[in-house]
C-alpha atoms as a PDB file:
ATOM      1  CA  UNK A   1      -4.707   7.778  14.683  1.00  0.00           C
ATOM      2  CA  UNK A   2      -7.910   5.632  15.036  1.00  0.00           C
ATOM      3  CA  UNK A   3     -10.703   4.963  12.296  1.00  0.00           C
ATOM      4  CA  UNK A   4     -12.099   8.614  13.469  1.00  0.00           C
ATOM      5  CA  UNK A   5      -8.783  10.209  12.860  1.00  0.00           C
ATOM      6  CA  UNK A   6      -8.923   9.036   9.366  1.00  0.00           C
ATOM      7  CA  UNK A   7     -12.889   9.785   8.717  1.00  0.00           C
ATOM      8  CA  UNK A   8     -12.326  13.214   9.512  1.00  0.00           C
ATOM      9  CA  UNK A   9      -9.649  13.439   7.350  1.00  0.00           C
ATOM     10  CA  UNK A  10     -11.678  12.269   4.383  1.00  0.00           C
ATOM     11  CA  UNK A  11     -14.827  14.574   5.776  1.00  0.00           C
ATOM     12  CA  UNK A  12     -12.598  17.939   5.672  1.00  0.00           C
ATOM     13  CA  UNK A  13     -10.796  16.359   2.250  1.00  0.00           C
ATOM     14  CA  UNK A  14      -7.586  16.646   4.257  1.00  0.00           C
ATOM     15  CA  UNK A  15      -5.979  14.146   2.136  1.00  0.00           C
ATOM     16  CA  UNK A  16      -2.577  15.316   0.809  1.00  0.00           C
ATOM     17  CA  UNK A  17      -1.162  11.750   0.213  1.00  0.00           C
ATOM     18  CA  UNK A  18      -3.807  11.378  -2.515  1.00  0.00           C
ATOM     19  CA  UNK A  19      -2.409  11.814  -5.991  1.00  0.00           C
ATOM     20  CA  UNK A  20      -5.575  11.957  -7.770  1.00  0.00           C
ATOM     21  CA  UNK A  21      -4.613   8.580 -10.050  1.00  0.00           C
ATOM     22  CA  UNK A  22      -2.695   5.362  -9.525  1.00  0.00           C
ATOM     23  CA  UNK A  23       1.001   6.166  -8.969  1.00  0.00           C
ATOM     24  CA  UNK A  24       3.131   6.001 -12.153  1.00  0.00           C
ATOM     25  CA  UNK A  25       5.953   3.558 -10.524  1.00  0.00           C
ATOM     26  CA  UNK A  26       2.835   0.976  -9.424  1.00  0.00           C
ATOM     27  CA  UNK A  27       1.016   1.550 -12.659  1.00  0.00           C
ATOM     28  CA  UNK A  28       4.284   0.685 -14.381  1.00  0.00           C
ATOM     29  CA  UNK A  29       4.661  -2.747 -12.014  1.00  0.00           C
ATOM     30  CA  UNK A  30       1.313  -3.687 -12.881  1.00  0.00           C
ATOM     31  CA  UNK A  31       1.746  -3.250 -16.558  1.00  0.00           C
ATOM     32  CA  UNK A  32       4.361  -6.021 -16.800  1.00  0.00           C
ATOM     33  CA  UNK A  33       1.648  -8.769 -14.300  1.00  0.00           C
ATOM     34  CA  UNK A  34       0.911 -10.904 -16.429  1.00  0.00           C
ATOM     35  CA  UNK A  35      -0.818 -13.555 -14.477  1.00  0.00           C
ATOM     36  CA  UNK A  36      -4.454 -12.038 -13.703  1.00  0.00           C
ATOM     37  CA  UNK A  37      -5.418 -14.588 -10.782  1.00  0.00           C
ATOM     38  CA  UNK A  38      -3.099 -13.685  -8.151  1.00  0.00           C
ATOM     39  CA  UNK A  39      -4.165 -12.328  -5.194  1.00  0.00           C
ATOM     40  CA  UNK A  40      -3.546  -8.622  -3.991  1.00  0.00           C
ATOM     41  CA  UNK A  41      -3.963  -7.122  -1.159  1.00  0.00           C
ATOM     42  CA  UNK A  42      -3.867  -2.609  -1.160  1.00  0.00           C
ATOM     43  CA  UNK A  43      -4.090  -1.979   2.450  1.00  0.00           C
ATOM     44  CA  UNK A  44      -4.745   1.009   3.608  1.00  0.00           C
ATOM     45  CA  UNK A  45      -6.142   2.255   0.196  1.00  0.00           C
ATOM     46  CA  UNK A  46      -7.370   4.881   1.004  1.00  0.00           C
ATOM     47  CA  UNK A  47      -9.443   5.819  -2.463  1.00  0.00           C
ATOM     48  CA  UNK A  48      -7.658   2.858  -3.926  1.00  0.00           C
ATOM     49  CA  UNK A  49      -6.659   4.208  -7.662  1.00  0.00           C
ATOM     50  CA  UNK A  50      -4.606   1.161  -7.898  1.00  0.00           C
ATOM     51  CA  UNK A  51      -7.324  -1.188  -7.139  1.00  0.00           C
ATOM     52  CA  UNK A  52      -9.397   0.472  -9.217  1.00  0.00           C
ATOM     53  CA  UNK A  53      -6.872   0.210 -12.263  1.00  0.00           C
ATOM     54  CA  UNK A  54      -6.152  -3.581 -11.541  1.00  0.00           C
ATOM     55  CA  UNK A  55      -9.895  -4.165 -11.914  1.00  0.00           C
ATOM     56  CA  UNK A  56     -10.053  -2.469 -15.249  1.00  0.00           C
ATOM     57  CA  UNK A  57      -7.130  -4.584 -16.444  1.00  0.00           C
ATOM     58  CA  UNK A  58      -9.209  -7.783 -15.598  1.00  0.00           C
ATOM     59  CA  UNK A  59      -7.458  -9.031 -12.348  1.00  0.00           C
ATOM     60  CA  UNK A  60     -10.158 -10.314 -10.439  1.00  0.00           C
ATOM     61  CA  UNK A  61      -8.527 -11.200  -6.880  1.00  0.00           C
ATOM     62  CA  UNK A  62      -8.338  -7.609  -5.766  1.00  0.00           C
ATOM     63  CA  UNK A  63      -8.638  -7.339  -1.922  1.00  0.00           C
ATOM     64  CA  UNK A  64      -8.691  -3.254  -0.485  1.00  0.00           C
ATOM     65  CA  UNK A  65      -8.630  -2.257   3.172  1.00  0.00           C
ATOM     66  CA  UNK A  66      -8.815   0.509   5.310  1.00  0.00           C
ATOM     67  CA  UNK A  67      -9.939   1.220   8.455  1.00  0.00           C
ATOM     68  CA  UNK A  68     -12.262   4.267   7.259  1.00  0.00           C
ATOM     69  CA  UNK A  69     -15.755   3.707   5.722  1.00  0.00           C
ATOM     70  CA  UNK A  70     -15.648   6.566   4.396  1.00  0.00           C
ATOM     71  CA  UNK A  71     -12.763   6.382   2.117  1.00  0.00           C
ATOM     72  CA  UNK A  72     -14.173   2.520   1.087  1.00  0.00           C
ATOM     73  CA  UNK A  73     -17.333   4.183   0.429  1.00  0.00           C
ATOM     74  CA  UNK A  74     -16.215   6.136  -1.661  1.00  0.00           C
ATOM     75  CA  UNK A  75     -13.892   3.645  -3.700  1.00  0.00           C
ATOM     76  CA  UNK A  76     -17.832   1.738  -3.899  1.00  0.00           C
ATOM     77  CA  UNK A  77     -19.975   4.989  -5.377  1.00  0.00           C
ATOM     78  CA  UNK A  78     -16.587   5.352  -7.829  1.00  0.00           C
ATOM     79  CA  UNK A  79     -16.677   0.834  -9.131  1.00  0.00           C
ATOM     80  CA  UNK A  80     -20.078  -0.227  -8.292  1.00  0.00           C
ATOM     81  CA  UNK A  81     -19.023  -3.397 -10.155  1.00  0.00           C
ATOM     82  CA  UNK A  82     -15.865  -4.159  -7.998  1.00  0.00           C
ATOM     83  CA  UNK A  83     -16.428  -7.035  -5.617  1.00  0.00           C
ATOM     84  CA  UNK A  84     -17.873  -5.935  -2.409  1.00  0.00           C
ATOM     85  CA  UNK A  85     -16.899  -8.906  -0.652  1.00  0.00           C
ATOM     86  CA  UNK A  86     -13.270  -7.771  -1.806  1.00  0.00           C
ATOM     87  CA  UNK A  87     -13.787  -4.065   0.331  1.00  0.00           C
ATOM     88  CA  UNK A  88     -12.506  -4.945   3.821  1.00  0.00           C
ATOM     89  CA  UNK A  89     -12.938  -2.178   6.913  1.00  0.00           C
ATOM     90  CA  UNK A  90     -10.597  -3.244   9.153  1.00  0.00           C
ATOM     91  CA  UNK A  91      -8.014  -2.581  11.103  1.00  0.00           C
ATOM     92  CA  UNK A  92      -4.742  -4.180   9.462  1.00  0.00           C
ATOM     93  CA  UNK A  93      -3.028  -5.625  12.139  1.00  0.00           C
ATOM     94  CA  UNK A  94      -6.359  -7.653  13.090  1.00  0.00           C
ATOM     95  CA  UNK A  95      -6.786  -8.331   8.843  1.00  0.00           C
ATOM     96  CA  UNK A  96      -6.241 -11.910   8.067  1.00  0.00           C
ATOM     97  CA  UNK A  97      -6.000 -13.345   4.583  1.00  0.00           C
ATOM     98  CA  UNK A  98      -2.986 -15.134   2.243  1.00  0.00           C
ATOM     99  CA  UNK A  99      -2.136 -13.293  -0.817  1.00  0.00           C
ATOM    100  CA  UNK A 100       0.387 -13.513  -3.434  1.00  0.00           C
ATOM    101  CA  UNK A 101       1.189  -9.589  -3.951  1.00  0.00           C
ATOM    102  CA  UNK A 102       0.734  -6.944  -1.393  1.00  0.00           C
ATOM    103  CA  UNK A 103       0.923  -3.329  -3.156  1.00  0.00           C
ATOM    104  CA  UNK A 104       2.394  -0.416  -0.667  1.00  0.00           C
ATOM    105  CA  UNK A 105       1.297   3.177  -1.427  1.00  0.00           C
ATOM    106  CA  UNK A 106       1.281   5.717   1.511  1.00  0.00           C
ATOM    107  CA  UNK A 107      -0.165   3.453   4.149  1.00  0.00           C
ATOM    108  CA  UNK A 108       3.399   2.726   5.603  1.00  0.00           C
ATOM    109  CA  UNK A 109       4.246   6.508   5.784  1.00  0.00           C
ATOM    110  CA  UNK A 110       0.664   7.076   7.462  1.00  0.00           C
ATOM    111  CA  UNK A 111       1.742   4.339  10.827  1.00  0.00           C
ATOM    112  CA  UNK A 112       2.985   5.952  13.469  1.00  0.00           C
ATOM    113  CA  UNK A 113       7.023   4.967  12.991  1.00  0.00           C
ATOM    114  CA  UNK A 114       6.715   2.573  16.687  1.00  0.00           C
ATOM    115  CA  UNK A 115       4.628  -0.009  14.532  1.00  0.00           C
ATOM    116  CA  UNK A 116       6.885  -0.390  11.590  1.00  0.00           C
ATOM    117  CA  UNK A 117       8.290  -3.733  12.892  1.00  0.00           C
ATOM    118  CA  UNK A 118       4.858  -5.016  13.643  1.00  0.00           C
ATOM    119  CA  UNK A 119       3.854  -3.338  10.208  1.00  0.00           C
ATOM    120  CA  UNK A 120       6.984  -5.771   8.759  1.00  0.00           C
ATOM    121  CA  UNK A 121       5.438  -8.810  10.479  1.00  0.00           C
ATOM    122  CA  UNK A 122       2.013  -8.464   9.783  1.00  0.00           C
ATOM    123  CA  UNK A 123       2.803  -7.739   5.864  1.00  0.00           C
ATOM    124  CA  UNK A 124       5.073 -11.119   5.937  1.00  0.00           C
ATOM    125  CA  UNK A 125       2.066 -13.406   7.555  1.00  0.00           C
ATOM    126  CA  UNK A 126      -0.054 -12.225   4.652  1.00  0.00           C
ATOM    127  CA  UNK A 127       1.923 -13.296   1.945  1.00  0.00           C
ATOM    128  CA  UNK A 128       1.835 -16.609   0.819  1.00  0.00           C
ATOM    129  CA  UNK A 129       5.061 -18.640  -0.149  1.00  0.00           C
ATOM    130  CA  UNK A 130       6.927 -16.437  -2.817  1.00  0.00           C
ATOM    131  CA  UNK A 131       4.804 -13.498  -2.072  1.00  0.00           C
ATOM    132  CA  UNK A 132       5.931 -10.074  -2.818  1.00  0.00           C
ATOM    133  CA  UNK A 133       5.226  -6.845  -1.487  1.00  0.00           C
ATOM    134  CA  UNK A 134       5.818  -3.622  -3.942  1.00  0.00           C
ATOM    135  CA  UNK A 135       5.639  -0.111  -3.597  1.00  0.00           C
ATOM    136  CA  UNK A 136       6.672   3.057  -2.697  1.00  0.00           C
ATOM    137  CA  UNK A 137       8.356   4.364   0.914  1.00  0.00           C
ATOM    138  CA  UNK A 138       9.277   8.022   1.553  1.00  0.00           C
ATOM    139  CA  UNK A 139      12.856   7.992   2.023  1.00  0.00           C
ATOM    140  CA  UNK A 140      12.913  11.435   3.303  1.00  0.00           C
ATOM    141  CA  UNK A 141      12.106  12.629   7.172  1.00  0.00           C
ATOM    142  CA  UNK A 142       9.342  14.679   7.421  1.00  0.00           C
ATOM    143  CA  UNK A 143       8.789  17.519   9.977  1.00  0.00           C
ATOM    144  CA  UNK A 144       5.518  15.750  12.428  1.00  0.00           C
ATOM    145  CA  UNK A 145       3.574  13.427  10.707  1.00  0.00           C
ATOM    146  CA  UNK A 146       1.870  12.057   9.060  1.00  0.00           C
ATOM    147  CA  UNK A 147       3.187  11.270   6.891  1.00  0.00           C
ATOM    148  CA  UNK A 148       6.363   9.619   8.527  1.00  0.00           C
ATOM    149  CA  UNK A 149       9.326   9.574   5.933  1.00  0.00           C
ATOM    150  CA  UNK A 150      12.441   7.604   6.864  1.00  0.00           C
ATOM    151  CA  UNK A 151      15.909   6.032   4.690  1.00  0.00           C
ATOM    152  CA  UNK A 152      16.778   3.607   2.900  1.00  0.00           C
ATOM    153  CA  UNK A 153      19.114   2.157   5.372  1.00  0.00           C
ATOM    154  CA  UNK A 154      16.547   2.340   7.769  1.00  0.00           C
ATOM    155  CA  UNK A 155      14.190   0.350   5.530  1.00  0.00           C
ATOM    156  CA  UNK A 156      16.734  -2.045   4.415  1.00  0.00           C
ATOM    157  CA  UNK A 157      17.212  -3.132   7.768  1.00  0.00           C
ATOM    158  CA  UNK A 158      13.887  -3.010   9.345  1.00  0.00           C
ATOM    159  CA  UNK A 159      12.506  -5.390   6.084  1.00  0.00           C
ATOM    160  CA  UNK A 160      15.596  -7.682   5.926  1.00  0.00           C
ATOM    161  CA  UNK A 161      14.060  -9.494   9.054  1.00  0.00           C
ATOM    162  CA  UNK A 162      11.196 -10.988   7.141  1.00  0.00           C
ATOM    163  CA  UNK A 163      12.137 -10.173   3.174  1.00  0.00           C
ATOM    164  CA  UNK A 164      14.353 -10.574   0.732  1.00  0.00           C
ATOM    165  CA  UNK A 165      14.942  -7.041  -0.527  1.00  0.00           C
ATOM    166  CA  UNK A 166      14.925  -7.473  -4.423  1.00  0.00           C
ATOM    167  CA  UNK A 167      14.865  -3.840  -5.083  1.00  0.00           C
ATOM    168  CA  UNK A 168      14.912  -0.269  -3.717  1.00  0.00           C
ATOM    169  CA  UNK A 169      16.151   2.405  -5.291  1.00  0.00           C
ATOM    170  CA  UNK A 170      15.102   6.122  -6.317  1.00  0.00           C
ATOM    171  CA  UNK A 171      12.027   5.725  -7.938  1.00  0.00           C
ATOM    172  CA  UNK A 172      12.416   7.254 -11.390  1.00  0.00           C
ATOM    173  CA  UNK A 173       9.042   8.433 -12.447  1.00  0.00           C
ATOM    174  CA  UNK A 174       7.541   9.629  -9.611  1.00  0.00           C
ATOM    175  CA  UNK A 175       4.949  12.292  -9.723  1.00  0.00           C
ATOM    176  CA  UNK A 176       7.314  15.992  -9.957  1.00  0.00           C
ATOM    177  CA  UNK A 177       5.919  17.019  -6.472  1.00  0.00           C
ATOM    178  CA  UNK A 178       7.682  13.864  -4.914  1.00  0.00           C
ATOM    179  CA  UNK A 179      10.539  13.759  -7.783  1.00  0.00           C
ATOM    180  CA  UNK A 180      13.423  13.048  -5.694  1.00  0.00           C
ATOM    181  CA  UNK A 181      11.678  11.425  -2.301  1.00  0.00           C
ATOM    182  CA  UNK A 182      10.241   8.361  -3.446  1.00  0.00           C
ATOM    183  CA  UNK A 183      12.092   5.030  -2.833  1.00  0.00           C
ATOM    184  CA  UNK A 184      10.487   2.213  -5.118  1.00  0.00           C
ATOM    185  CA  UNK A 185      11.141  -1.497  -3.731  1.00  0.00           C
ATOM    186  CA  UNK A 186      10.304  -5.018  -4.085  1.00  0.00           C
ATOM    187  CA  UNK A 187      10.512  -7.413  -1.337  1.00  0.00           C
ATOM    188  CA  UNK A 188       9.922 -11.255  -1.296  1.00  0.00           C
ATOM    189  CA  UNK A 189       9.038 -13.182   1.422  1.00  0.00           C
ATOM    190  CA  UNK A 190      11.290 -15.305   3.280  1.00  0.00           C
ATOM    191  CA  UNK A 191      10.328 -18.939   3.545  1.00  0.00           C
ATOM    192  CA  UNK A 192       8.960 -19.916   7.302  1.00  0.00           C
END
């Protein structure tokens, strides 16, 4: 599942993950931010709703990446004023950066399930000290893939070696086509 894997995705508009908005359970986190500086990381953002959301809110240290042009192109046409030095193609696990607050929404469901501890890793080196990351997991299996959905016991344990879970627990105001398969969670870094 390489950068043409995804661009042909967006080409055919094969993109079931996207919801068409920012997610209600993110857009609900972000409402209570209250310090617009911090930095935040969406990776893989795919058309990046949230990003687009925090922008329009005034936080100014938004940081998107994906490994398709196409999808960051199209994030550009939709906020010509959003920071282009702020639109990163790359591939994640070769991203580098320190940010306060990564937001999660779809891109860990879209990894093939054999990178999730390098996934866990990578998102811990890119946090800063007291860095968070917040979002949304699947915590249902899936038939193929992607997306790959999983449990909360899984998740519990595989984040536990890097994070301090702070929360995850049915997400209550999910969109009604995922009612009932969303797990919302926030995670803190642990200290080095």
């Amino acid at each position: 599942m390489d950068k043409e894997f995804w661009n042909t995705k967006y080409v055919k508009g094969d993109t079931g993950w996207d919801i068409g908005s920012v997610s209600k359970p993110l857009k609900a986190y972000i409402d209570q931010l209250e310090d617009k500086n911090i930095r935040i990381l969406i990776p893989g953002c795919g058309n990046a709703y949230e990003a687009e959301y925090l922008f329009e809110q005034g936080f100014q240290n938004v940081y998107i990446l994906d490994i398709s042009e196409l999808a960051l192109k199209n994030f550009a046409d939709k906020c010509p004023d959003f920071p282009k030095s702020n639109i990163c193609c790359k591939d994640f696990f070769e991203f580098e950066g320190e940010f306060d607050l990564i937001l999660e929404q779809t891109f860990f469901c879209a990894l093939l399930p054999e990178l999730r501890k390098n996934y866990v890793k990578k998102m811990a080196s890119l946090l800063g000290q007291n860095g968070k990351i917040t979002g949304l997991l699947f915590g249902v299996e899936f038939e193929g893939g992607p997306p790959f959905g999983g449990s909360k016991n899984e998740y519990l344990q595989l984040f536990s070696s890097h994070f301090e879970i702070q929360k995850m627990e049915d997400s209550h105001n999910s969109i009604p086509p995922r009612k009932g398969s969303e797990l919302f969670f926030i995670a803190k870094v642990k200290p080095n």
